[in-house]
C-alpha atoms as a PDB file:
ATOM      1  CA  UNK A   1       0.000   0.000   0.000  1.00  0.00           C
ATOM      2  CA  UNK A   2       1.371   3.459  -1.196  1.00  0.00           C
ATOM      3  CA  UNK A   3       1.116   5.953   2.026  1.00  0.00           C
ATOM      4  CA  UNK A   4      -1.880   8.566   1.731  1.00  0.00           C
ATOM      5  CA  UNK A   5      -1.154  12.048   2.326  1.00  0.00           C
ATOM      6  CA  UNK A   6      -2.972  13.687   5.559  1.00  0.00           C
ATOM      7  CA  UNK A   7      -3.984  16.594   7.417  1.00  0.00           C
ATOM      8  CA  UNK A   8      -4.866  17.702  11.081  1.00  0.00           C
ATOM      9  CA  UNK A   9      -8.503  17.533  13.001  1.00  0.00           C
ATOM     10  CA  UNK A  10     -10.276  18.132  16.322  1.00  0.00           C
ATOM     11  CA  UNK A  11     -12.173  16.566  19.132  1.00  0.00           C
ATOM     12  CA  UNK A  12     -15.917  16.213  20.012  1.00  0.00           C
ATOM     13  CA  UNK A  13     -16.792  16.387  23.415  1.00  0.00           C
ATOM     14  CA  UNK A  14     -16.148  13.474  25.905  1.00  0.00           C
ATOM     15  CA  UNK A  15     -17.540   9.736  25.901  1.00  0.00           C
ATOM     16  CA  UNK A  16     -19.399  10.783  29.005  1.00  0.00           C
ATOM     17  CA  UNK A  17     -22.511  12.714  28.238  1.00  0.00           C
ATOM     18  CA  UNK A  18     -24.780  10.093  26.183  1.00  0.00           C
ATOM     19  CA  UNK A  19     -27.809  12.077  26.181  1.00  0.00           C
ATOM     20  CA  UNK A  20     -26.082  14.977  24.476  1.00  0.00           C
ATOM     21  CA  UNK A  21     -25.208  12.410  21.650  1.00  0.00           C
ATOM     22  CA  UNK A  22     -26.520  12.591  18.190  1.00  0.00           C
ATOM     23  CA  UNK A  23     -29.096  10.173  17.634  1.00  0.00           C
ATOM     24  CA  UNK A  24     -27.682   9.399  14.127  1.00  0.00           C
ATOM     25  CA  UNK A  25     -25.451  10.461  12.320  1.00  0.00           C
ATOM     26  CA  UNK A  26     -23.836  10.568   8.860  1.00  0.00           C
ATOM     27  CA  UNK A  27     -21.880   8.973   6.439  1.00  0.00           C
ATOM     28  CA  UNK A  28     -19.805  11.587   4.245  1.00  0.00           C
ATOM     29  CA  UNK A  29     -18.677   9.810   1.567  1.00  0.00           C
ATOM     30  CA  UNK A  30     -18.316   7.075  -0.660  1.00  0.00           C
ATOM     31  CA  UNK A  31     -21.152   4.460  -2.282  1.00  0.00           C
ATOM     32  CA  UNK A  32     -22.723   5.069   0.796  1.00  0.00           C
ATOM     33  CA  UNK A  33     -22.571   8.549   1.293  1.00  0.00           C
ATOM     34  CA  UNK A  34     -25.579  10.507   3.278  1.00  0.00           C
ATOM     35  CA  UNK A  35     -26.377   7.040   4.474  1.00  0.00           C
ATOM     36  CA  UNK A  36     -28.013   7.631   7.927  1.00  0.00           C
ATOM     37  CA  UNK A  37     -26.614   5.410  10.795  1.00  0.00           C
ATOM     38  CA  UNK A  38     -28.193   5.126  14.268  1.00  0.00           C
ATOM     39  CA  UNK A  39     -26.207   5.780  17.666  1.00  0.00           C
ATOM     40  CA  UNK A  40     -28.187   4.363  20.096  1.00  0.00           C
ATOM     41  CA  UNK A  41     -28.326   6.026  23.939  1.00  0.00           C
ATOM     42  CA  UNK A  42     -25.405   4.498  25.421  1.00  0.00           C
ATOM     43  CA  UNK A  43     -22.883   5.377  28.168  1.00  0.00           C
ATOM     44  CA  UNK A  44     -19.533   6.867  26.481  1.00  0.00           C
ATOM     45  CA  UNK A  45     -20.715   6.585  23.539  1.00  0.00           C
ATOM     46  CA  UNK A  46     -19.765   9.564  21.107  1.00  0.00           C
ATOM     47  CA  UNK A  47     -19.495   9.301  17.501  1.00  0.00           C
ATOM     48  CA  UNK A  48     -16.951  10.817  15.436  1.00  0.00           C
ATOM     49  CA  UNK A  49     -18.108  14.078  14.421  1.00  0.00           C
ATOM     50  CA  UNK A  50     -18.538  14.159  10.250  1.00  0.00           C
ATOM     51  CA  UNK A  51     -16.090  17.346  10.407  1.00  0.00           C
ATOM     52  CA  UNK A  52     -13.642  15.302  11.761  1.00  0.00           C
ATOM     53  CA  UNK A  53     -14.096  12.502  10.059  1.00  0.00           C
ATOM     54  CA  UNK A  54     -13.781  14.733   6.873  1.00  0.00           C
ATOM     55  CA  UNK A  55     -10.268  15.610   7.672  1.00  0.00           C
ATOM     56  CA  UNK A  56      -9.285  12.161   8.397  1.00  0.00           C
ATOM     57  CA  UNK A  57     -10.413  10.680   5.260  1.00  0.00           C
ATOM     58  CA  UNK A  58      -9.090  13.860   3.514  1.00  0.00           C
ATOM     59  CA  UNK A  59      -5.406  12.911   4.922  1.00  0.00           C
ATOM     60  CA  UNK A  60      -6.027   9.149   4.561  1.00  0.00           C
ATOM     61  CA  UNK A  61      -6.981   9.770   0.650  1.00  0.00           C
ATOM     62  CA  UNK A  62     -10.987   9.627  -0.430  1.00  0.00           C
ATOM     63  CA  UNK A  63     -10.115   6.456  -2.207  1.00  0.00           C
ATOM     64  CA  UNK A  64      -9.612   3.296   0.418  1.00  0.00           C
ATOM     65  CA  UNK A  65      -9.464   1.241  -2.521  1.00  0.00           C
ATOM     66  CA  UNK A  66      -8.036  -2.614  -1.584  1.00  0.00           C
ATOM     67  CA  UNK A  67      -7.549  -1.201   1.932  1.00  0.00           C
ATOM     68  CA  UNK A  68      -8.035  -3.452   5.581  1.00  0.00           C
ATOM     69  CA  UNK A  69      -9.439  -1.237   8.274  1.00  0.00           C
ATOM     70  CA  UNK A  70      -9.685  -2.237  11.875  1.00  0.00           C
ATOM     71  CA  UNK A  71     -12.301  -0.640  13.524  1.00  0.00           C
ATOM     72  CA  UNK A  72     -11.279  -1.655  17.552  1.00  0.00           C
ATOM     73  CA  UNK A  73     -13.877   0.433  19.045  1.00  0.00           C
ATOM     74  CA  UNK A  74     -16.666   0.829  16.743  1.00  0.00           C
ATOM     75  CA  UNK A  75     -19.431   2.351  18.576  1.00  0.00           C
ATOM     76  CA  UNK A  76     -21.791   3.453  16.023  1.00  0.00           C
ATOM     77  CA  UNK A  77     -19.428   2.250  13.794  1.00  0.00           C
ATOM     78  CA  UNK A  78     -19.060   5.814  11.524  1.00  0.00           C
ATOM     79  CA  UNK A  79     -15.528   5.189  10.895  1.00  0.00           C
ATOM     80  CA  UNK A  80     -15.230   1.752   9.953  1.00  0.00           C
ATOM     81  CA  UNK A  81     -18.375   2.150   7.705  1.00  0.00           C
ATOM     82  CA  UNK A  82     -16.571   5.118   6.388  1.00  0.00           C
ATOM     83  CA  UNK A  83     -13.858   3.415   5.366  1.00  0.00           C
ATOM     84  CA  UNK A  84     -16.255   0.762   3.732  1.00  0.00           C
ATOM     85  CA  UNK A  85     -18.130   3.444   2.056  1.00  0.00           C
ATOM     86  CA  UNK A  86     -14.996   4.687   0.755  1.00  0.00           C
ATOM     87  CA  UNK A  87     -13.661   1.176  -1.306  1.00  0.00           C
ATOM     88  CA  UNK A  88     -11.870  -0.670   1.850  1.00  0.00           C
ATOM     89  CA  UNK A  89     -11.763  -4.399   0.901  1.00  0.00           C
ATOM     90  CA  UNK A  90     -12.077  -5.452   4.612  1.00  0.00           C
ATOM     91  CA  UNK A  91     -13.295  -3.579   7.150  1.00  0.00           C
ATOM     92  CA  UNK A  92     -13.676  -4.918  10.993  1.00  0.00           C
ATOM     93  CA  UNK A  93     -15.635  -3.650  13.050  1.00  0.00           C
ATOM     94  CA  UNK A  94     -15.168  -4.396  17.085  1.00  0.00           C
ATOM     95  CA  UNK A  95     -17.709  -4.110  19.871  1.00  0.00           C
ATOM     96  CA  UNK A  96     -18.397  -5.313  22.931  1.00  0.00           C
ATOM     97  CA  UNK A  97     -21.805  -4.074  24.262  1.00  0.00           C
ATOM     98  CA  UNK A  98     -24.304  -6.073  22.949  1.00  0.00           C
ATOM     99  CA  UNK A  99     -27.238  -3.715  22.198  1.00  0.00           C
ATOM    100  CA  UNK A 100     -24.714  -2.105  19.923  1.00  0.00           C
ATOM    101  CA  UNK A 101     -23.162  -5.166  18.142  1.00  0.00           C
ATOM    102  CA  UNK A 102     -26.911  -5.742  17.482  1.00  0.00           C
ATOM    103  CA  UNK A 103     -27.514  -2.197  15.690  1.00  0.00           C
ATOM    104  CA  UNK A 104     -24.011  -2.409  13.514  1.00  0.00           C
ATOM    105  CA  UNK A 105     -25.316  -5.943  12.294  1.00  0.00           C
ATOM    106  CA  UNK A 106     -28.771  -4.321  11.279  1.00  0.00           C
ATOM    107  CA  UNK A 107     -27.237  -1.319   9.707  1.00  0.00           C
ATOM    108  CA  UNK A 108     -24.096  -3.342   7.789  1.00  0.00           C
ATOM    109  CA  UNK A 109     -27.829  -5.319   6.505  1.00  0.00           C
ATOM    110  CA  UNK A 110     -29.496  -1.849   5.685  1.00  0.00           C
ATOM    111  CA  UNK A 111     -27.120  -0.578   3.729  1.00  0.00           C
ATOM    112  CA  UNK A 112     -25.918  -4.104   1.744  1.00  0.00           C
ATOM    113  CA  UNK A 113     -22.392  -3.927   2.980  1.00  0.00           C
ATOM    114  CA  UNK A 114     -21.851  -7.730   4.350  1.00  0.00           C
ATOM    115  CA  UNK A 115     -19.474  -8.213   1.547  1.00  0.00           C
ATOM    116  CA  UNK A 116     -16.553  -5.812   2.973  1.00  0.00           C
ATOM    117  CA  UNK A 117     -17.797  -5.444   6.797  1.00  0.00           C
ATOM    118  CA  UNK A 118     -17.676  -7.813   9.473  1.00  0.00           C
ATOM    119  CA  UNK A 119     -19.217  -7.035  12.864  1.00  0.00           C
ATOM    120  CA  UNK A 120     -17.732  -8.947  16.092  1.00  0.00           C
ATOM    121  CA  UNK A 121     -18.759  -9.144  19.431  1.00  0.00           C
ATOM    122  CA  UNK A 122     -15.931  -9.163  21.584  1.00  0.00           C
ATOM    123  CA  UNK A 123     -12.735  -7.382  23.680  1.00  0.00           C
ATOM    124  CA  UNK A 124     -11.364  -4.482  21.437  1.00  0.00           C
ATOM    125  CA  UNK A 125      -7.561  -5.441  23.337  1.00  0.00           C
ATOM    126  CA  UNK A 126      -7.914  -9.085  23.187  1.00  0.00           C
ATOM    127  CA  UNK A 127      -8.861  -8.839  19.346  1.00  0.00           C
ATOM    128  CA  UNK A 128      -5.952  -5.946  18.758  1.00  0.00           C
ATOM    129  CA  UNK A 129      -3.367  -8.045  20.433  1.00  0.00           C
ATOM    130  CA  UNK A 130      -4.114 -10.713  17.865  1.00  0.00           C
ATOM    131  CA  UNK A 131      -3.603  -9.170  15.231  1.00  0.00           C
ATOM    132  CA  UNK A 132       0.507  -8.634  15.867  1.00  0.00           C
ATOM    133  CA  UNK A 133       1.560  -8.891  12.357  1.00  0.00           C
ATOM    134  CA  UNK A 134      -1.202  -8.717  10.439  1.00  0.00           C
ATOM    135  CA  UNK A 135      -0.350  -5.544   7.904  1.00  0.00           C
ATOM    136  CA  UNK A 136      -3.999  -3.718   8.528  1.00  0.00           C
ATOM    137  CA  UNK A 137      -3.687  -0.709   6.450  1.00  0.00           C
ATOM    138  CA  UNK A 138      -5.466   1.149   9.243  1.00  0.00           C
ATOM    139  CA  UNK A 139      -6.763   1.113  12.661  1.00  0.00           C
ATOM    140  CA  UNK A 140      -8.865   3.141  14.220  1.00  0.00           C
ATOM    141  CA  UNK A 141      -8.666   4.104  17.778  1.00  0.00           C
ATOM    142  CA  UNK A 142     -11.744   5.822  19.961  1.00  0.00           C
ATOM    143  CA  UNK A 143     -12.165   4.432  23.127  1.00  0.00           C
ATOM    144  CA  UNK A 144     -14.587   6.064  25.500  1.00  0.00           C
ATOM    145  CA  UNK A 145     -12.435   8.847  27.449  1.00  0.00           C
ATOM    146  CA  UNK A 146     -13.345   7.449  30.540  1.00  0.00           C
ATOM    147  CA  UNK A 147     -10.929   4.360  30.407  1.00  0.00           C
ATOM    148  CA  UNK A 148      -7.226   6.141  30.181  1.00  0.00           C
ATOM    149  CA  UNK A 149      -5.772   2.683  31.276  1.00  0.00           C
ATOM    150  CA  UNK A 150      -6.383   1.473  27.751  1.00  0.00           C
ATOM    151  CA  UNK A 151      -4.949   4.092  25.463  1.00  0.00           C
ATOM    152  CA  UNK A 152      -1.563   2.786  25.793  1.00  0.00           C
ATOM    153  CA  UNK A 153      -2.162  -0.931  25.707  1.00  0.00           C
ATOM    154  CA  UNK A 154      -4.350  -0.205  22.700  1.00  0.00           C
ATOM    155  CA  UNK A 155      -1.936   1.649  20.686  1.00  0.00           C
ATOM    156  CA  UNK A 156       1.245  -0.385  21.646  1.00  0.00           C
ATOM    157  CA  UNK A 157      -0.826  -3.330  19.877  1.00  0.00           C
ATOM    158  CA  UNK A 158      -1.861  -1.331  16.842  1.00  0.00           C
ATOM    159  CA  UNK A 159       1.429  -0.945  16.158  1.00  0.00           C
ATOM    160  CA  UNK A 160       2.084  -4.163  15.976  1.00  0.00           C
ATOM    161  CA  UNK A 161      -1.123  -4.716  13.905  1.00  0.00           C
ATOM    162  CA  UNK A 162      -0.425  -2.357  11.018  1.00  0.00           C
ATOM    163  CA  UNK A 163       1.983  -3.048   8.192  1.00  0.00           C
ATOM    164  CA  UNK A 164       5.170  -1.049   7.586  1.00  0.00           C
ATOM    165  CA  UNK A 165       2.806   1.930   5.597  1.00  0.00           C
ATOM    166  CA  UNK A 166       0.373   1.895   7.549  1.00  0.00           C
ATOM    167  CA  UNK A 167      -1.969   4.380  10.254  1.00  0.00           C
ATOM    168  CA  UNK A 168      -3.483   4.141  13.319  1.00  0.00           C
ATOM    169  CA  UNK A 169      -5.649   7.039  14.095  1.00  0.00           C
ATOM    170  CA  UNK A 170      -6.410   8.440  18.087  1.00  0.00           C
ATOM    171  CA  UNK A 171      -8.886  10.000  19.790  1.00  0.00           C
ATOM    172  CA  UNK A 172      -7.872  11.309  23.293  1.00  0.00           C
ATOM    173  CA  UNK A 173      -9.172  13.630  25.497  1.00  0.00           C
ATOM    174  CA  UNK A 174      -5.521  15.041  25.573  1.00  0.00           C
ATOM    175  CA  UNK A 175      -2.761  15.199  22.870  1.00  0.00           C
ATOM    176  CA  UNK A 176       0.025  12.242  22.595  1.00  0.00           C
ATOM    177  CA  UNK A 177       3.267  13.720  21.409  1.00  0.00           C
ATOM    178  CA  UNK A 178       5.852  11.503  19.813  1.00  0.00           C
ATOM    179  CA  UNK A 179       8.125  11.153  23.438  1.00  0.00           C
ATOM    180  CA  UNK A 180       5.157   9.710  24.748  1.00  0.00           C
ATOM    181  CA  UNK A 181       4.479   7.410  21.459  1.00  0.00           C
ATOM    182  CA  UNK A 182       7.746   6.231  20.577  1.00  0.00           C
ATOM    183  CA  UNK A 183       8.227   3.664  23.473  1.00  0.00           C
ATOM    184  CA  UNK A 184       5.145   2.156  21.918  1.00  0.00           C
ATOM    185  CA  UNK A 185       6.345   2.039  18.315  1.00  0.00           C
ATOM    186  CA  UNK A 186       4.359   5.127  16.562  1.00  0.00           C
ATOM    187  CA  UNK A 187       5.080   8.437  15.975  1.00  0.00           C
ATOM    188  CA  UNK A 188       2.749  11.707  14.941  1.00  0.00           C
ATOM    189  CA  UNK A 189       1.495  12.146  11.539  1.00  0.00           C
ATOM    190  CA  UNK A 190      -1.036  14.430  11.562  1.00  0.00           C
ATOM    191  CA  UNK A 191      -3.325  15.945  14.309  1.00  0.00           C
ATOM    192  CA  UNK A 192      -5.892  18.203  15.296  1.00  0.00           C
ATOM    193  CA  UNK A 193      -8.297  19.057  17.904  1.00  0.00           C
ATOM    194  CA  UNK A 194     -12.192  19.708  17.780  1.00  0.00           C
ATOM    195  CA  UNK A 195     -13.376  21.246  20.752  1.00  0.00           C
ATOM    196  CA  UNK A 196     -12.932  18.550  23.714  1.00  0.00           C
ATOM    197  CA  UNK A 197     -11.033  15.692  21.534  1.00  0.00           C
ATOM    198  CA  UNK A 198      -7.527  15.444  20.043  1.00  0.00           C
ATOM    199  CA  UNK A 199      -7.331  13.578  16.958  1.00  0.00           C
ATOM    200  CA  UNK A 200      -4.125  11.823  16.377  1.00  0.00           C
ATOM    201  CA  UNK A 201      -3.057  10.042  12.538  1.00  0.00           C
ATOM    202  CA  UNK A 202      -0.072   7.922  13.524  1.00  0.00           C
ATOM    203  CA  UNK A 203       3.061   5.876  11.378  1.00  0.00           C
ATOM    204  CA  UNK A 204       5.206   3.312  12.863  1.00  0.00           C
ATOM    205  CA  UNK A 205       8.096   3.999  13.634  1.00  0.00           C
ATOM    206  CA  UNK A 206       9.375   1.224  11.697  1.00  0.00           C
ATOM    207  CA  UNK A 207       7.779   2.317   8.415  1.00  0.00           C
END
C-alpha cells in the first residue's frame, strides 16, 4: 500500500454525556454517502463528528481502494463504515456491548455492505493483540475517554497490527506527542483538535 497524504482535526466532546449524543449520524462519503446510521443512547458513547471525520479521510486519501481497516472500538461504527463506504476491501468492526453489536449488524444489513464489513462481538484489546503482524492498512482508535488505562495498551498493539505503511488514528481527550508514542512504536502524523477531543493520525516507527 502506497502511504496517503494527511492533514490535522479536532475533538468532540467526551464519551461521558450520552444524552447529548446525536441520535444518528452521517456517512460523508463514498457508495454510501448521506447514508443515515443510528447511535443508540449508550454510556460513552460519542461518535466521530462528520467534520472530523472529513479531515481524516481527507489525509487518509478519499479512495480506500483494496484497503483493511480495523475498527477496535466501533461504537456506532461511523468510521469503519466510512472506510467501507470509501472502497476498503475489509473492514472490521469491534464491539463489545451487545445492544450495539446488534444495531451495527442491522445497519451493515441496511445498507448491503456484508461483503466488505464484518461485525464482532468481543474485547477491542484481546482482538488488537491478535492481530501482531497482520499488515492492517489502518486502525482506528476511539475508546470512550473514561478508560485512560487502555490508550496505551491499545496503541502499543496497533502498532504491531499495522503493516510497515500503515496508520493508526487516536482519539484522546488530551494530545500524545511523539516522546510519549515512541516507546510504543508510533510516531505523529497528523493531528488536530475539535473542541474537547484530540485527533491523532499515527506511522510506525518502523515504516
Amino acid at each position: 500500500m502506497t502511504p496517503r497524504s494527511p492533514t490535522r482535526r479536532s475533538a468532540p466532546a467526551p464519551r461521558t454525556a450520552a444524552a447529548s449524543a446525536p441520535h444518528e449520524v452521517r456517512l460523508i462519503g463514498g457508495r454510501f454517502k448521506r447514508s443515515k446510521l443510528p447511535v443508540p443512547d449508550r454510556p460513552g458513547l460519542r461518535p466521530t463528528p462528520a467534520r472530523v471525520r472529513e479531515t481524516l479521510f481527507n489525509w487518509l486519501g478519499q479512495d480506500l481502494s483494496g484497503w483493511r481497516a480495523l475498527d477496535a472500538f466501533a461504537g456506532s461504527g461511523a468510521l469503519g463504515l466510512e472506510a467501507a463506504s470509501r472502497g476498503a476491501a475489509a473492514a472490521w468492526l469491534i464491539e463489545t456491548d451487545p445492544a450495539l453489536v446488534a444495531s451495527l449488524q442491522r445497519t451493515v444489513q441496511r445498507l448491503g455492505a456484508a461483503d466488505a464489513v464484518r461485525v464482532q462481538r468481543g474485547d477491542a484489546l484481546t482482538v488488537l493483540r491478535q492481530q501482531a503482524g497482520q499488515g492492517w492498512d489502518v486502525v482506528f482508535l476511539d475508546p470512550p475517554f473514561g478508560e485512560e488505562a487502555v490508550f496505551e495498551p491499545a496503541l502499543r498493539a496497533a502498532a504491531a497490527a499495522i503493516g510497515p505503511t500503515g496508520f493508526v488514528y487516536l482519539e484522546a481527550p488530551a494530545a500524545w506527542d511523539d516522546t510519549r508514542l515512541a516507546p510504543l512504536g508510533l510516531r505523529v502524523h497528523r493531528e488536530g483538535r475539535a473542541g474537547a477531543v484530540v485527533f491523532h493520525l499515527l506511522v510506525s516507527l518502523a515504516g
